[in-house]
Structure formats: C-alpha cells, structure tokens
Protein backbone atom coordinates (compact mmCIF):
# COMPACT_ATOMS: atom_id res chain seq x y z
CA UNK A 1 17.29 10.77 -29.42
CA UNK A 2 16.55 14.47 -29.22
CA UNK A 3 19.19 16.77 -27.34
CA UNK A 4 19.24 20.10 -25.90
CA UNK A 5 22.68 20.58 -27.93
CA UNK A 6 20.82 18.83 -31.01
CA UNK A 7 17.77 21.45 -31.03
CA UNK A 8 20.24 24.44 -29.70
CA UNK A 9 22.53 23.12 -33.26
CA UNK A 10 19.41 23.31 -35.70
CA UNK A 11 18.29 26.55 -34.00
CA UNK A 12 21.83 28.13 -35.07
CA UNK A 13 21.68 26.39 -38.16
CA UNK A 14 18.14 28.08 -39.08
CA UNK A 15 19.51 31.25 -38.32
CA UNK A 16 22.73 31.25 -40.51
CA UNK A 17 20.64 29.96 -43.12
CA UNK A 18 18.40 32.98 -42.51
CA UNK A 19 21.02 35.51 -42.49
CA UNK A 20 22.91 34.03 -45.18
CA UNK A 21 19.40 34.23 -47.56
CA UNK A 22 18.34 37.58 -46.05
CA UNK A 23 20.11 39.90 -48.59
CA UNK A 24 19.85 38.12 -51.65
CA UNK A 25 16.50 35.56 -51.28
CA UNK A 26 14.46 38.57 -49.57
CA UNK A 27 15.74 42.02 -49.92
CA UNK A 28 17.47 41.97 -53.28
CA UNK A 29 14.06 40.76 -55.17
CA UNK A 30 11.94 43.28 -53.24
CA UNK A 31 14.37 46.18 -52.52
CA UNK A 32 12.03 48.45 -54.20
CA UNK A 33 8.45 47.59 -52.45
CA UNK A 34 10.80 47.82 -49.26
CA UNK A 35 11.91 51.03 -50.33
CA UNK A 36 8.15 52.32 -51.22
CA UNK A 37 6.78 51.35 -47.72
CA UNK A 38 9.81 53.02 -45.64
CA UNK A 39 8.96 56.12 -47.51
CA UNK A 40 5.12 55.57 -47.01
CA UNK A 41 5.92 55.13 -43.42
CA UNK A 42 8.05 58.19 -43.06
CA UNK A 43 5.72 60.98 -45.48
CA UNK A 44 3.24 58.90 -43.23
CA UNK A 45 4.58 59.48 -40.00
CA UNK A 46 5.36 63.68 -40.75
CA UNK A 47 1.83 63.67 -42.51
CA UNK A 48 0.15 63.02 -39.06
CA UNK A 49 2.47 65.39 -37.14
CA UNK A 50 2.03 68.23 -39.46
CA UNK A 51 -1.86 67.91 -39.77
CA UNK A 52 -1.84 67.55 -36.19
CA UNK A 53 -0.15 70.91 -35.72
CA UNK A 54 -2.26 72.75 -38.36
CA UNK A 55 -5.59 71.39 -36.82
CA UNK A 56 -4.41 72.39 -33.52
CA UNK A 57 -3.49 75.87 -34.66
CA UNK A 58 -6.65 76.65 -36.45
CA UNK A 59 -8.93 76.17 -33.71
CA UNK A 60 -6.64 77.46 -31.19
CA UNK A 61 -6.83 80.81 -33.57
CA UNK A 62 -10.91 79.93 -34.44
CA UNK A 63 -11.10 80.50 -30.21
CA UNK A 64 -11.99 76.99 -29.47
CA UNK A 65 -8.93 76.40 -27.06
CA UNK A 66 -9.74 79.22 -25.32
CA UNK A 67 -13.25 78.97 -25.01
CA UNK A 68 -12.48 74.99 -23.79
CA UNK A 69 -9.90 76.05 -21.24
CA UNK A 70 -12.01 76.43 -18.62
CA UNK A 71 -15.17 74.48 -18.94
CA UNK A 72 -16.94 71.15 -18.30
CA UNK A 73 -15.32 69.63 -21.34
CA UNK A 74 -12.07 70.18 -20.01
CA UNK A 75 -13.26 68.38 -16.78
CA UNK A 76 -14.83 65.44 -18.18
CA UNK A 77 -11.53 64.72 -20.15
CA UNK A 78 -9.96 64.32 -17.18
CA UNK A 79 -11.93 61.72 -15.75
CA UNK A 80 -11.19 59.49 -18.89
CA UNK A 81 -7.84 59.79 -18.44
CA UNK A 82 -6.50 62.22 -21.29
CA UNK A 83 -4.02 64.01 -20.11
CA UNK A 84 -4.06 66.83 -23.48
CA UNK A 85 -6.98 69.86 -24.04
CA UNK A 86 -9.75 69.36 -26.20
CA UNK A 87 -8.20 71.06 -28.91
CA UNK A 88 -5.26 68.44 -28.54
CA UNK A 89 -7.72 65.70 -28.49
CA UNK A 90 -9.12 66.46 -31.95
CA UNK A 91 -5.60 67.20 -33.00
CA UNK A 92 -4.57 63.54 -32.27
CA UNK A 93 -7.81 62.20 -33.76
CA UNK A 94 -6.55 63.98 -37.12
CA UNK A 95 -2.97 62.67 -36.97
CA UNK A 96 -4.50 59.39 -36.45
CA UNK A 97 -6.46 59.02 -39.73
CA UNK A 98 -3.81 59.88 -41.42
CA UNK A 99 -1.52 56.85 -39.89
CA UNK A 100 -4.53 54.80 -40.66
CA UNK A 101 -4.51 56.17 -44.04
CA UNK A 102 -1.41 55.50 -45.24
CA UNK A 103 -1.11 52.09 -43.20
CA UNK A 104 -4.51 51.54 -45.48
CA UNK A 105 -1.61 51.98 -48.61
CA UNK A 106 1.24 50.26 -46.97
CA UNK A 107 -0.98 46.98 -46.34
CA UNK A 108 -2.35 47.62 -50.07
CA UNK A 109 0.96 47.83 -51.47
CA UNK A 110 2.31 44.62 -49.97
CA UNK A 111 -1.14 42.90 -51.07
CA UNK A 112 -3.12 42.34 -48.20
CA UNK A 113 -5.84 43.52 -49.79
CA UNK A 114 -8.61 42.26 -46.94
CA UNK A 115 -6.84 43.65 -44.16
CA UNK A 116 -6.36 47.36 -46.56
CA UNK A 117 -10.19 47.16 -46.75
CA UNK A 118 -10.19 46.67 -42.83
CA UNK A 119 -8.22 49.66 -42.47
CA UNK A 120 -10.01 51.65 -45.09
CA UNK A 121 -13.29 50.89 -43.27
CA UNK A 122 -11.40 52.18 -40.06
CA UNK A 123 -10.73 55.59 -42.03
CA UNK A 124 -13.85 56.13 -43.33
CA UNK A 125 -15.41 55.74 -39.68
CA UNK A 126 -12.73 58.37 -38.38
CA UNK A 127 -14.45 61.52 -40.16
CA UNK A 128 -17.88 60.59 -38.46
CA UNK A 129 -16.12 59.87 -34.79
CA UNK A 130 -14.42 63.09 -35.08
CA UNK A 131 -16.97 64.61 -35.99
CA UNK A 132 -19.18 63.32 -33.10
CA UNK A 133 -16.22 64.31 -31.09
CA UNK A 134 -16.48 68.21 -32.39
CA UNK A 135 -20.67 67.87 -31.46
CA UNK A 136 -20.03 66.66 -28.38
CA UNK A 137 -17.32 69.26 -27.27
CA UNK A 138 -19.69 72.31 -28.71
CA UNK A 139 -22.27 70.66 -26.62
CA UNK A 140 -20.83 70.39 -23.60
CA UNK A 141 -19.80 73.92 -23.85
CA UNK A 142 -23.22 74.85 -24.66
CA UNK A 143 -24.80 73.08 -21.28
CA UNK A 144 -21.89 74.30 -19.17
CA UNK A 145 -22.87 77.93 -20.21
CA UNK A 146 -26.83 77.69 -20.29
CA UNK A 147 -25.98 75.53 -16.76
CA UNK A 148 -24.43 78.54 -15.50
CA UNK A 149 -26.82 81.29 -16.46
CA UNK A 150 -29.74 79.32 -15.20
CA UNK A 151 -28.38 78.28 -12.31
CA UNK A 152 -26.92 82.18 -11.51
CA UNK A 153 -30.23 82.87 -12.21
CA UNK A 154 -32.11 80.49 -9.73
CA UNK A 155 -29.40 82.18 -6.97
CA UNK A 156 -30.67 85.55 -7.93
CA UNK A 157 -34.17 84.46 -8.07
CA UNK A 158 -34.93 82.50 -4.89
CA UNK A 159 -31.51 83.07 -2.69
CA UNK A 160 -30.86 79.09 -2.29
CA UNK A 161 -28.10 77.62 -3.17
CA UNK A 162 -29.04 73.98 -3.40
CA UNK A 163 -32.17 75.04 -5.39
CA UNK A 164 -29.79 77.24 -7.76
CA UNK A 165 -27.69 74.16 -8.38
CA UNK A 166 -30.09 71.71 -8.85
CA UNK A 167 -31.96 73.81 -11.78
CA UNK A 168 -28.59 74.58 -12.96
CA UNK A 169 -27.47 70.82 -13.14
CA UNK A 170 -31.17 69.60 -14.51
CA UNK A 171 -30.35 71.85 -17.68
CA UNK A 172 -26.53 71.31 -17.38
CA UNK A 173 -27.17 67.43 -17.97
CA UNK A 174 -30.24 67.29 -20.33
CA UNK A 175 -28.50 69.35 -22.88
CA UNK A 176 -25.38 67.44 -22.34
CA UNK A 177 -27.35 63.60 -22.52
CA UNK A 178 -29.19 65.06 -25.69
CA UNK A 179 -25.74 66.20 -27.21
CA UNK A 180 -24.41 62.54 -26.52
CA UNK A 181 -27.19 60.95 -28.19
CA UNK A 182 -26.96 63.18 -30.99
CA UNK A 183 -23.06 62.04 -31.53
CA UNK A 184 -23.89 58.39 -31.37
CA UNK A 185 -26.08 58.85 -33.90
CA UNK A 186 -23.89 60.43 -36.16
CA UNK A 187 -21.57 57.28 -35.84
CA UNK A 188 -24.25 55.24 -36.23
CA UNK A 189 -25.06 53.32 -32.72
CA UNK A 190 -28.06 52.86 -31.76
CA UNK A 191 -29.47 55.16 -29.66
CA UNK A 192 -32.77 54.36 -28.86
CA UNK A 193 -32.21 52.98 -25.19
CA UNK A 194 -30.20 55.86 -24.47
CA UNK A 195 -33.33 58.30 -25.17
CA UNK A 196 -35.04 56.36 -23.12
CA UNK A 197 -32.99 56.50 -20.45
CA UNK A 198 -32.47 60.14 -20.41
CA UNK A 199 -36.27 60.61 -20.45
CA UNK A 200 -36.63 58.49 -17.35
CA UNK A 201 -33.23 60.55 -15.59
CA UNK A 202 -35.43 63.83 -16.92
CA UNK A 203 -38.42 62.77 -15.06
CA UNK A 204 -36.65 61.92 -12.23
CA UNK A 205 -34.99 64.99 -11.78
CA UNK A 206 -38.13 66.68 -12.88
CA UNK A 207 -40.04 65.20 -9.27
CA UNK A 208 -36.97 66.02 -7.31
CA UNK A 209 -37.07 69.43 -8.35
CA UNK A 210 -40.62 69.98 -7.49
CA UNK A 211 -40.47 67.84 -4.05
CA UNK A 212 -37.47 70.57 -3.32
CA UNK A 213 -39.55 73.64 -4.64
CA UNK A 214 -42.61 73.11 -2.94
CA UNK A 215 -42.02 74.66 0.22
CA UNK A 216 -40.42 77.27 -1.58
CA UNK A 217 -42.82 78.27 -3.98
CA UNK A 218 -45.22 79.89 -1.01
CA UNK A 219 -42.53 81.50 0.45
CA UNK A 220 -41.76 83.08 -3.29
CA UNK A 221 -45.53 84.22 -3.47
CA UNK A 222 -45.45 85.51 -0.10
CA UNK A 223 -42.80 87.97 -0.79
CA UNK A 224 -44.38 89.42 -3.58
CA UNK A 225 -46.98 90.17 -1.72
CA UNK A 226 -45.56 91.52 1.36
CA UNK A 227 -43.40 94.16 -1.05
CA UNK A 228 -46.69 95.62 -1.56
CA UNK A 229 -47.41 96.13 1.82
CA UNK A 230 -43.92 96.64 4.27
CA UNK A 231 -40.35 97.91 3.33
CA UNK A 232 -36.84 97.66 4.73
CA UNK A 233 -36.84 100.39 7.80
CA UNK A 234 -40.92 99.79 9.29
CA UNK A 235 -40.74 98.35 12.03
CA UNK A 236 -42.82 95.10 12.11
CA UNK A 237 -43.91 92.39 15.02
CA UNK A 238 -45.24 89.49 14.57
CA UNK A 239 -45.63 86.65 17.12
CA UNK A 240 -42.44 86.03 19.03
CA UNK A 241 -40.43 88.10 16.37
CA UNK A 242 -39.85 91.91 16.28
CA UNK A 243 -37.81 94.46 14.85
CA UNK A 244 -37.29 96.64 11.47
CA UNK A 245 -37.13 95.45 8.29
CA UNK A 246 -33.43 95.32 8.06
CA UNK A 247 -34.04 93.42 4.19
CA UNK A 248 -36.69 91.15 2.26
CA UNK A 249 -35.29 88.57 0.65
CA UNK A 250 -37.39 86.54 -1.90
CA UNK A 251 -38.03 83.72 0.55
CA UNK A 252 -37.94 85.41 3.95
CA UNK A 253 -37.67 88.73 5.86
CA UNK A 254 -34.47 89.50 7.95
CA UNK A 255 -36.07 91.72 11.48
CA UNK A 256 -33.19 93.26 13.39
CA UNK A 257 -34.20 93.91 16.80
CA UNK A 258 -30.98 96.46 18.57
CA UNK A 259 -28.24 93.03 18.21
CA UNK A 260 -30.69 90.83 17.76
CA UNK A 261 -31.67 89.11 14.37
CA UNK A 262 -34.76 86.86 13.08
CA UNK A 263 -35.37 85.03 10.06
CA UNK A 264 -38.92 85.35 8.97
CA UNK A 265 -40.48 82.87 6.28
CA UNK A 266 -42.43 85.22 4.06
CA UNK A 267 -45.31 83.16 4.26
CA UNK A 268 -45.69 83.09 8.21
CA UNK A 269 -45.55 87.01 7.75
CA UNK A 270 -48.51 86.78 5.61
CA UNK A 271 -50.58 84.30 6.81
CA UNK A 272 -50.62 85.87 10.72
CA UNK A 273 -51.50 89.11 11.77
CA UNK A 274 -48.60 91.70 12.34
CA UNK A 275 -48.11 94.99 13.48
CA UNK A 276 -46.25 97.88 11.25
CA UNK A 277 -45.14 100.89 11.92
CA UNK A 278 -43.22 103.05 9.46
C-alpha cells in the first residue's frame, strides 16, 4: 500500500542520490563544456550591453535622438507601451541579437543542433526587423515633418483650422501607411492587403476632404477677386452689413462698423451689389 511517508521517503531518497552523483556523475565528466557555456553566457551577456551602448551613442551623436525627441515616433511608442526613446529601442534590438547569437552557440555547443538552427534563423531575421524598424522611424519622422509644413501651410492658406489639420493628417498618414508597408516588406510579410487598404483609407479621406473644401473653395476664389477691387480702410455696405474694411482674410472680409463687427463670406461680397467708398 502506497503512503504519504512512503512517497515523501523515495522523494528524499531521489534527491540524496542526486546530490550524491551531482559532482562526480555530472559535473566532473563535463566540467569543461560547463565551463565554455558560463563564459559564453557572460562575454554574451557584456557583448549585448556594450553594443547596446555603442549603438545608442552613435546615433545619439549621428542626431537621430535628437531629431526623435520630439516627434510622432516618440508618440506612437508610447501607445505600445515602451517606456525607452527610439534610439533606445534600436539599442535593445542590437543587444538582443547578440543574446540570440551567442544562445545560437551555447545550444550548438551542448548539441542541440535543431533548436541552434531555430535560433540562428531567429538571428538572421533580426538584421531585416531592425532594419524595418530604422525605415519605419525615418518615416515617421518624414510624415510628421511634411504633416506639419502642409498643414502650417493650409492655416496660412485658407485661415481654418479643421481644414489645416485635415490636409495635414491626409499627408501625415499616407506617408506614414506607405512607410509601414514598405517595412513589412523588407521582413518579408505580405503586404498586399495592406496596400489595399491604405488605398481605400486614401480615397476615403480623399472625399472627406473635398465634401469639407467645397464651400470653401468659392469663398477662396472670391477673395482673389475682391483684392482686385476693395482694400482694408474703404468703406463698404452691402445688404444688412456695413463698415470699413478693417482686414480680408482669404475666406471672408472682417467690416468694422464704430464697435461693431461683421463677418463677410467673400463670396456673398461678390455675388451682390455693394457700395465702396475709399
């Protein structure tokens, strides 16, 4: 009959047994392959730290940190969780393939020679993933900028805000889906559905942005022509609204009238008869 104290005995028993055999049946005979993967694990181990800390450096000195600090890379890491910079992020990514690496010799040196070729698959896909990494940062920073300067510009341009951001974002986000696609290919997913899913985000954007220009657009037109024909200080009436020309904006023309001022649509101005008087 099988006791508690019975299995709790052989349990004890195995481990004396173990003990007992564990210097002279395991270590003893392969004291020296222990010995090589303690110091694989250790040159390992500093390896990774040290060509994290050189990769780091060199792009913090190439500019990359700094041009990363404050941009939409820098944002987007934070949604996936990473706590580090960009430039931190690739750092890791380097100190990684090397533990893989040398892991890669520490499984081949034992003689697991299937699971070394796992891991030397593993490091051979690093290179490509950081590089997709490095094309996707550069990307980013690419449509953060060009989203800037075209959206500055659509502020400029028409004087509306949503407008501004919307062309701003349109370009902000096709450069960035384009840069994403461009990365998957590199480490070799498919990325057919993906084009065709940006193409059908493109066109939808593409609508909204003319459904929200539409009104605009006449308004734009209108003040180019009304430049040609009234300037800030005449004094202009038009149905209910009267006073100078305190400014012409590109999608209206601000009348102030003693405290008083109106809002004009540059198209009403046009399309109904006014008076002016310098």
């Amino acid at each position: 009959m099988v006791t508690l104290e019975g299995i709790m005995q052989s349990i004890w028993t195995w481990i004396v047994t173990f003990i007992s055999d564990l210097l002279p049946v395991y270590i003893l005979p392969n004291l020296q392959l222990i010995i090589q993967i303690i110091i694989l694990l250790i040159v390992g181990y500093i390896a990774g730290r040290i060509g994290k800390v050189i990769v780091t450096k060199l792009l913090s000195i190439a500019g990359l940190k700094k041009v990363t600090s404050k941009t939409w890379t820098e944002s987007v890491l934070k949604v996936t969780g990473y706590k580090g910079t960009t430039v931190e992020l690739i750092g890791d990514l380097v100190k990684w393939l090397i533990y893989i690496l040398f892991l890669a010799v520490i499984v081949e040196t034992i003689g697991l020679t299937a699971v070394a070729d796992i891991f030397t698959q593993i490091a051979g896909f690093m290179p490509r993933f950081i590089g997709a990494i490095l094309i996707i940062v550069v990307g980013f920073i690419i449509a953060d900028f060009f989203g800037r300067a075209f959206e500055e510009a659509g502020r400029k341009l028409f004087h509306e805000e949503i407008l501004a951001s919307l062309s701003g974002g349109i370009l902000r986000y096709s450069i960035a889906v384009i840069v994403v696609i461009m990365a998957l290919g590199l480490v070799g997913i498919d990325s057919t559905s993906l084009t065709a899913m940006f193409v059908i985000i493109l066109a939808t954007m593409m609508v909204s942005l003319l459904i929200g220009i539409r009104d605009i657009l006449p308004n734009y037109s209108a003040g180019i022509a009304l430049k040609k024909t009234i300037k800030p200080g005449d004094y202009v009436k038009t149905g209910m609204h009267s006073g100078i020309v305190e400014k012409m904006n590109a999608l209206s023309v601000i009348l102030k009238n003693g405290k008083k001022r109106s809002i004009v649509p540059n198209s009403e101005l046009l399309n109904k008869p006014f008076e002016k008087k310098d």
